[in-house]
N, C-alpha and C. Protein backbone atom coordinates (compact mmCIF):
# COMPACT_ATOMS: atom_id res chain seq x y z
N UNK A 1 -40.15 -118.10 -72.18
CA UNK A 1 -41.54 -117.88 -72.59
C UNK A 1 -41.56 -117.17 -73.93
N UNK A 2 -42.45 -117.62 -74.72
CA UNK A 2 -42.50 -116.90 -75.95
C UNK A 2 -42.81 -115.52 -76.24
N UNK A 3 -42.34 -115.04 -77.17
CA UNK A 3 -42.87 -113.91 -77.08
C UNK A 3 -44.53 -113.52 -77.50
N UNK A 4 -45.52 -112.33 -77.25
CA UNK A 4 -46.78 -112.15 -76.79
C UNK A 4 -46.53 -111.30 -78.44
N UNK A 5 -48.32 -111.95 -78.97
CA UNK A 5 -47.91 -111.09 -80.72
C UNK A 5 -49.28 -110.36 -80.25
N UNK A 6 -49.35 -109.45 -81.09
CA UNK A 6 -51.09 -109.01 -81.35
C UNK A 6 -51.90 -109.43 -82.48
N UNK A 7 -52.87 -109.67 -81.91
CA UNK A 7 -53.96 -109.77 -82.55
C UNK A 7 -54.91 -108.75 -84.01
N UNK A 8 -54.87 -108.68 -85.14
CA UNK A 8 -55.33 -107.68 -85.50
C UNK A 8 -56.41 -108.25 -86.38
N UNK A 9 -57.82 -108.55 -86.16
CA UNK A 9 -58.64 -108.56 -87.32
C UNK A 9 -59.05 -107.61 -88.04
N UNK A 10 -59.67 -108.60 -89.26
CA UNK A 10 -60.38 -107.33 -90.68
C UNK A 10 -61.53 -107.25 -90.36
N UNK A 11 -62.21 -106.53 -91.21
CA UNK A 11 -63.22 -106.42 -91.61
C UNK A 11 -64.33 -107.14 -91.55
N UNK A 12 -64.05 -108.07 -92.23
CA UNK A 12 -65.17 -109.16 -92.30
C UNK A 12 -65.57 -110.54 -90.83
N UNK A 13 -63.84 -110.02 -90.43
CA UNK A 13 -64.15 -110.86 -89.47
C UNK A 13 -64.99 -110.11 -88.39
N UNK A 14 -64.59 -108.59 -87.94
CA UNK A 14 -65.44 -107.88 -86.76
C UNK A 14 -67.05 -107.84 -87.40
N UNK A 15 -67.15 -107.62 -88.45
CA UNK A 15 -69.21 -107.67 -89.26
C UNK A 15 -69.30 -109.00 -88.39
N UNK A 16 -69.23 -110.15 -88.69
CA UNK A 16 -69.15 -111.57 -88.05
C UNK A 16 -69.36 -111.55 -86.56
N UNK A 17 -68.11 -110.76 -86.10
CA UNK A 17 -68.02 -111.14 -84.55
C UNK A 17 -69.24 -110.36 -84.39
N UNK A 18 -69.82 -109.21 -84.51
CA UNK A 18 -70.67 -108.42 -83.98
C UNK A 18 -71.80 -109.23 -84.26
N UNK A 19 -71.94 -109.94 -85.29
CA UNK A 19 -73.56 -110.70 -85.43
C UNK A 19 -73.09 -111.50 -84.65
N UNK A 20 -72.37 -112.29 -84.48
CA UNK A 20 -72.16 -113.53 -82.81
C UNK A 20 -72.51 -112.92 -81.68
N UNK A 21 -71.94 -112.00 -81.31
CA UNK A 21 -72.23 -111.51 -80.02
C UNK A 21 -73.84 -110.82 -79.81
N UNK A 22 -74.49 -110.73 -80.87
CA UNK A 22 -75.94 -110.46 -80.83
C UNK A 22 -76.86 -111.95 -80.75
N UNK A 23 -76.71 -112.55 -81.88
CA UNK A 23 -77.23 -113.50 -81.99
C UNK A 23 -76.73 -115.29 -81.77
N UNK A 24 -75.48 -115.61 -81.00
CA UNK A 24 -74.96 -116.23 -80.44
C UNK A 24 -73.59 -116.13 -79.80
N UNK A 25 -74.09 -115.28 -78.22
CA UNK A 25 -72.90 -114.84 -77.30
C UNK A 25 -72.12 -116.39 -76.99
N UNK A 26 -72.47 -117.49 -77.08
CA UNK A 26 -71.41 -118.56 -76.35
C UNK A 26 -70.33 -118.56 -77.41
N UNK A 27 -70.78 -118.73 -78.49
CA UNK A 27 -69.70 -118.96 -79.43
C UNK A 27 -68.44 -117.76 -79.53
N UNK A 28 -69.52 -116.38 -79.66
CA UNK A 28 -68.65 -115.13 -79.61
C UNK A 28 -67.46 -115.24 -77.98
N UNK A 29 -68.40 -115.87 -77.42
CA UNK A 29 -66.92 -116.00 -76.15
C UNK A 29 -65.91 -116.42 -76.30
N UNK A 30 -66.14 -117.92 -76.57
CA UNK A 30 -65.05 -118.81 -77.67
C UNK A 30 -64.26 -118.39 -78.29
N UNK A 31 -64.67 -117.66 -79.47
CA UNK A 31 -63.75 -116.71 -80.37
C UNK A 31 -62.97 -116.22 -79.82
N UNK A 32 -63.61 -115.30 -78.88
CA UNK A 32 -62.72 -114.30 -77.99
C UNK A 32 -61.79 -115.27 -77.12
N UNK A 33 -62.48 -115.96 -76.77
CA UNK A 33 -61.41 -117.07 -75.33
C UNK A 33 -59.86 -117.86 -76.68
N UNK A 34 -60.06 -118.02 -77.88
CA UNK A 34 -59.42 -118.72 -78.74
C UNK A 34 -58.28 -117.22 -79.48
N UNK A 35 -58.94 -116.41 -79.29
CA UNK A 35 -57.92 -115.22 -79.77
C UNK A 35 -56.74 -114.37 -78.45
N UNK A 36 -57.66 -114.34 -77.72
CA UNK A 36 -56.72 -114.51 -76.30
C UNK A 36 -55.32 -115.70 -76.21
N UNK A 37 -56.15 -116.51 -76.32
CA UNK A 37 -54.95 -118.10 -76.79
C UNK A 37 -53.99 -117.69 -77.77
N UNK A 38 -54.71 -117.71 -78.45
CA UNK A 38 -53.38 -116.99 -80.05
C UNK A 38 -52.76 -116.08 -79.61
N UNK A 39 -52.69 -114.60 -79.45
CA UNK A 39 -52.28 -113.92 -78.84
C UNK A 39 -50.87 -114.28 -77.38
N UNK A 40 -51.42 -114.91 -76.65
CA UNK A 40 -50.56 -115.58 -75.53
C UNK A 40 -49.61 -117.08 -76.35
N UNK A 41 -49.88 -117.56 -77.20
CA UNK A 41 -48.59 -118.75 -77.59
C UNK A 41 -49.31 -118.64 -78.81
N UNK A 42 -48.93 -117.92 -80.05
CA UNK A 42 -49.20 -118.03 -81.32
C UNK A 42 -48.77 -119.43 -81.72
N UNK A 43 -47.09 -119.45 -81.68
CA UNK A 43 -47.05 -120.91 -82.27
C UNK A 43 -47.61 -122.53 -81.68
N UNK A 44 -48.22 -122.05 -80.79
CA UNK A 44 -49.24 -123.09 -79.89
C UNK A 44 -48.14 -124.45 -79.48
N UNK A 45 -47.21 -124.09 -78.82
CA UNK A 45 -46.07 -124.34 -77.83
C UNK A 45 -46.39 -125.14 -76.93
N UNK A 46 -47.27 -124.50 -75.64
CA UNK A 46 -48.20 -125.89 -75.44
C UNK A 46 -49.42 -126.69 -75.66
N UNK A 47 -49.41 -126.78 -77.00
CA UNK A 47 -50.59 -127.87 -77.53
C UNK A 47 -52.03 -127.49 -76.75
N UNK A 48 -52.48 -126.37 -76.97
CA UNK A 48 -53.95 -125.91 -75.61
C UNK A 48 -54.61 -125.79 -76.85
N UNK A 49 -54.32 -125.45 -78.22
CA UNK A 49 -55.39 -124.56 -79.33
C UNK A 49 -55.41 -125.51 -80.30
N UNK A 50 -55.91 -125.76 -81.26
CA UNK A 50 -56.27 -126.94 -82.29
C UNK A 50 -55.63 -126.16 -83.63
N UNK A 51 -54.39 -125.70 -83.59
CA UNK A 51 -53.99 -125.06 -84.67
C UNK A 51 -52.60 -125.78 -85.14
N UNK A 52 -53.09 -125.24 -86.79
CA UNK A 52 -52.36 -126.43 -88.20
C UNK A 52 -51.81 -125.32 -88.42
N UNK A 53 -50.60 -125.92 -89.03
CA UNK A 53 -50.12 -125.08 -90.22
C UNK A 53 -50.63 -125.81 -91.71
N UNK A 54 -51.08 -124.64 -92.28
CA UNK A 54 -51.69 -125.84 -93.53
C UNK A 54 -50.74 -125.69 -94.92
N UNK A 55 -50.89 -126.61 -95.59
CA UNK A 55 -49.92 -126.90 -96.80
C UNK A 55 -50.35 -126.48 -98.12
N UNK A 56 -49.04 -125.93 -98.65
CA UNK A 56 -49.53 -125.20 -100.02
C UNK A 56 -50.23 -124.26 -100.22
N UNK A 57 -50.23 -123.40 -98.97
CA UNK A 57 -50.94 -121.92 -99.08
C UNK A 57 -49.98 -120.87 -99.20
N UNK A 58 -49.80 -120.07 -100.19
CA UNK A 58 -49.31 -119.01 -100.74
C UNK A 58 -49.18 -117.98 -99.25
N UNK A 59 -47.47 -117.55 -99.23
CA UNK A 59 -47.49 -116.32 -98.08
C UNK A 59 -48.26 -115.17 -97.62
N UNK A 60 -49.03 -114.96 -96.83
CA UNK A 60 -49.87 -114.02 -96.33
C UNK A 60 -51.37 -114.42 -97.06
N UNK A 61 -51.80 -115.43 -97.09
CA UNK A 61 -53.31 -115.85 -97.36
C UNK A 61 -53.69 -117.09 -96.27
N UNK A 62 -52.98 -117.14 -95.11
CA UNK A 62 -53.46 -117.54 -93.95
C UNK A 62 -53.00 -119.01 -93.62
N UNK A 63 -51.44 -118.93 -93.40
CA UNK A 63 -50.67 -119.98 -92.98
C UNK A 63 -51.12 -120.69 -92.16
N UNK A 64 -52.02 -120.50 -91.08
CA UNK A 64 -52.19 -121.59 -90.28
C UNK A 64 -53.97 -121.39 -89.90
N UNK A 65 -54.40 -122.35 -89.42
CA UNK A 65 -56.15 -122.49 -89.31
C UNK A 65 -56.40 -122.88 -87.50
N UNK A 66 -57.00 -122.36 -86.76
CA UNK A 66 -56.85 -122.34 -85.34
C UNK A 66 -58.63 -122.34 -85.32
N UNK A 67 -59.01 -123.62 -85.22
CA UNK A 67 -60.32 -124.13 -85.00
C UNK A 67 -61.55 -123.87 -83.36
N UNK A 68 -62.01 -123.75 -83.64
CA UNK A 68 -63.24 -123.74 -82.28
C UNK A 68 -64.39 -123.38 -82.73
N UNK A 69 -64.81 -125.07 -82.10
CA UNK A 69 -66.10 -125.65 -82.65
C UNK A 69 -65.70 -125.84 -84.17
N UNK A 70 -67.38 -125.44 -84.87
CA UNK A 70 -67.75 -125.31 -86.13
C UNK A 70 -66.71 -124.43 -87.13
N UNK A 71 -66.09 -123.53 -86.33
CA UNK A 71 -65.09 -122.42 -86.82
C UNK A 71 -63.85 -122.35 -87.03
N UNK A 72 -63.56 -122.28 -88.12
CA UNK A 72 -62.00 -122.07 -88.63
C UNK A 72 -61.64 -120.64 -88.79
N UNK A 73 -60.37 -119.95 -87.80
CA UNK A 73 -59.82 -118.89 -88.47
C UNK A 73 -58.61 -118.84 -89.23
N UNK A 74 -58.72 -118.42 -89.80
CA UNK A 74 -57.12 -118.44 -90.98
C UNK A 74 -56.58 -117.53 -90.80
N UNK A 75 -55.10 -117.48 -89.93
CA UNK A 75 -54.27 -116.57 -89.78
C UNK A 75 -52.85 -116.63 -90.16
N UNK A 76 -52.29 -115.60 -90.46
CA UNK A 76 -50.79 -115.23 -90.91
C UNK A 76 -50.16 -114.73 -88.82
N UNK A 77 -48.68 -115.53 -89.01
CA UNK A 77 -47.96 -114.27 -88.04
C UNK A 77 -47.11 -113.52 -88.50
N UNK A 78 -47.10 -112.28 -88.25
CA UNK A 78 -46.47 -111.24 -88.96
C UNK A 78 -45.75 -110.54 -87.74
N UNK A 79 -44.15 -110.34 -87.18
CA UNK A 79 -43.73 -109.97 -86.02
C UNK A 79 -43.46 -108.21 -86.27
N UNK A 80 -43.78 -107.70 -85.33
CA UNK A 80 -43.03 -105.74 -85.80
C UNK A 80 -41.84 -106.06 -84.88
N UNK A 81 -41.02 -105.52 -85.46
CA UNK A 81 -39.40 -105.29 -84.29
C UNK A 81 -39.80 -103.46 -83.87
């Protein structure tokens, strides 16, 4: 089993989540149900999450894009030993 990473958003993304969860809780679930996912198989191992690695993006400006719905998040994995 793979190993379990954490999750850490910025800034801009929690301003965001907090207007979802006011003004559209289904989606804010989603998010949450899709970061849970990431979190449990980042490199999406068994094919459950709609996530790319995308091409020609410069290191640490968001190697891969992990979709739900309308929404793209752009994330780096970064491991701590």
């Amino acid at each position: 089993m793979p190993r379990r990473c954490t999750v850490v958003a910025g800034g801009p993304f929690e301003r965001d989540a907090r207007r979802l969860r006011k003004h559209r809780p289904q989606v804010y679930e989603s998010l949450l149900d899709a970061l849970e996912l990431l979190e449990q198989d980042p490199y999406n191992l068994r094919r459950r999450a709609n996530i790319r690695k995308l091409v020609d993006v410069p290191q640490g400006e968001g190697q891969f894009r992990l979709r739900v719905g309308d929404w793209k998040l752009f994330h780096n994995l970064r491991w701590r030993l």
